[in-house]
Protein backbone atom coordinates (compact mmCIF):
# COMPACT_ATOMS: atom_id res chain seq x y z
CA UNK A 1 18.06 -18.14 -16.17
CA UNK A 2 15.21 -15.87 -17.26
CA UNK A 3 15.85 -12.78 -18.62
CA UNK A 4 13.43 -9.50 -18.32
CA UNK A 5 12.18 -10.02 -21.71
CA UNK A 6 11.28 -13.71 -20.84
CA UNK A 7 9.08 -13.00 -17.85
CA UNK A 8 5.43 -13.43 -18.59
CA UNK A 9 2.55 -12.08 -17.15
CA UNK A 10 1.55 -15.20 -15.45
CA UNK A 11 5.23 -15.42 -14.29
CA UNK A 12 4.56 -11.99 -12.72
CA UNK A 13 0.84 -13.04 -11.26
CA UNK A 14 2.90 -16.01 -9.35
CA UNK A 15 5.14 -13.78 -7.51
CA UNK A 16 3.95 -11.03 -4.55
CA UNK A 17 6.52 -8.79 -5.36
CA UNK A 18 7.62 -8.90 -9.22
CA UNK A 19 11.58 -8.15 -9.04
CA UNK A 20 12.69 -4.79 -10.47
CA UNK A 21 15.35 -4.60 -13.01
CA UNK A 22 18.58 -2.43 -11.62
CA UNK A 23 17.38 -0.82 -15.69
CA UNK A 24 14.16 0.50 -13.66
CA UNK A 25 15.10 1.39 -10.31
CA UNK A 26 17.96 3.56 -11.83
CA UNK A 27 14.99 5.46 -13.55
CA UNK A 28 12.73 5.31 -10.14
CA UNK A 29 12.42 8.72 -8.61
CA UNK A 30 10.39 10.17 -5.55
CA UNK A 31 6.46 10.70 -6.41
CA UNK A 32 7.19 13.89 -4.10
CA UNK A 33 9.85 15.26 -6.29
CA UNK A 34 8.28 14.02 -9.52
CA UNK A 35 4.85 15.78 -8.92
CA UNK A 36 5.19 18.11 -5.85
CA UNK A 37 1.64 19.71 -6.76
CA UNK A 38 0.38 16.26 -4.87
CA UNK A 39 -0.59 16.06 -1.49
CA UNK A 40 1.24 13.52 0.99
CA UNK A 41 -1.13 10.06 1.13
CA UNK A 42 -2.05 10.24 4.94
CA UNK A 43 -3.81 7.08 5.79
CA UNK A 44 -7.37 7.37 7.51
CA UNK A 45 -8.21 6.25 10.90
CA UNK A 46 -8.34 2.67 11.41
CA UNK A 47 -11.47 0.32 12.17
CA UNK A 48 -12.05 -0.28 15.56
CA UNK A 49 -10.58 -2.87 16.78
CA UNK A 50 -7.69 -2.15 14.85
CA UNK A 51 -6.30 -5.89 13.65
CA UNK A 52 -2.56 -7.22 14.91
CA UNK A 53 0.36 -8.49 12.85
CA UNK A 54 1.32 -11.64 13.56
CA UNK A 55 2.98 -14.38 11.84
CA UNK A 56 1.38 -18.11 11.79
CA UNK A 57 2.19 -21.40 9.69
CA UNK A 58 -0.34 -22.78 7.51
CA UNK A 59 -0.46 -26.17 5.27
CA UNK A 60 0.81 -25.01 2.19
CA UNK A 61 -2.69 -26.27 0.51
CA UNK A 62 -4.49 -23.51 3.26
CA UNK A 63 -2.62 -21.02 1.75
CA UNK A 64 -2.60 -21.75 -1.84
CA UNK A 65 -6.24 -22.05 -1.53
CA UNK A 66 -6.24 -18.70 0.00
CA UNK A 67 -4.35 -17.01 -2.14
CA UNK A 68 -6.11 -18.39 -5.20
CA UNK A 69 -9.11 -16.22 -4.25
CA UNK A 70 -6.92 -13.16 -5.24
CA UNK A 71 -6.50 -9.83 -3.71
CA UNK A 72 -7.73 -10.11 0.42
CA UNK A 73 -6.84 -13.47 0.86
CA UNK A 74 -5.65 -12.67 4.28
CA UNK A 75 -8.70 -10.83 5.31
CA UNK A 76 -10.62 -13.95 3.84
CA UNK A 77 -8.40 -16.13 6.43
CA UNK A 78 -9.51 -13.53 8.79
CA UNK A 79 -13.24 -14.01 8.70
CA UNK A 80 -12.87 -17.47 8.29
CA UNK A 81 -11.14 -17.31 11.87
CA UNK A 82 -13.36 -14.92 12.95
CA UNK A 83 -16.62 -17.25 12.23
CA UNK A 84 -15.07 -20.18 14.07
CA UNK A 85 -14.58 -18.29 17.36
CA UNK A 86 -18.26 -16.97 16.93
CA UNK A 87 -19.14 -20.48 16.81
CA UNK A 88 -18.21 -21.42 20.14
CA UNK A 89 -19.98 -18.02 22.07
C-alpha cells in the first residue's frame, strides 16, 4: 500500500479527487473563518439554456479519450452531442 510520501504527481493527475490525508483535514479550516475580510463566492447567472445533470454510460475508450483532452472534457462531450443533433435539423 502507498503511503503519502509515495504518491506522485502523475499518481495524483490519474485520480479526480486526490485523497486527503486525516494529517491535512485535521489542519483544514473554513476560508470564512480563516480570512473573514473575503466576500462569500456567489455564483453568476447561468447561460441560457441552463444545461441538466444527468448520468449516462459510455465505452470506457469514449471516456478515456475524453478525459485525455484535460480540463472540460464533459463540455467537449457536450458539443460533440450538440453537433450531431444539429446534423439532423
Amino acid at each position: 500500500m502507498k503511503t503519502d510520501r509515495d504518491v506522485s504527481r502523475e499518481d495524483l493527475r490519474a485520480v479526480e479527487s486526490p485523497p486527503l490525508s486525516d494529517a491535512l483535514l485535521s489542519r483544514m479550516r473554513p476560508v470564512a473563518k480563516m480570512h473573514p475580510e473575503t466576500p462569500p463566492r456567489v455564483r453568476g447567472p447561468q447561460k441560457a439554456p441552463a444545461k441538466k445533470s444527468t448520468t449516462i454510460q459510455l465505452d470506457p475508450e469514449v471516456l478515456d479519450f475524453f478525459k485525455a483532452q484535460g480540463e472540460g472534457w464533459q463540455s467537449k462531450i457536450n458539443d460533440v452531442l450538440q453537433n450531431y443533433v444539429e446534423s439532423f435539423r
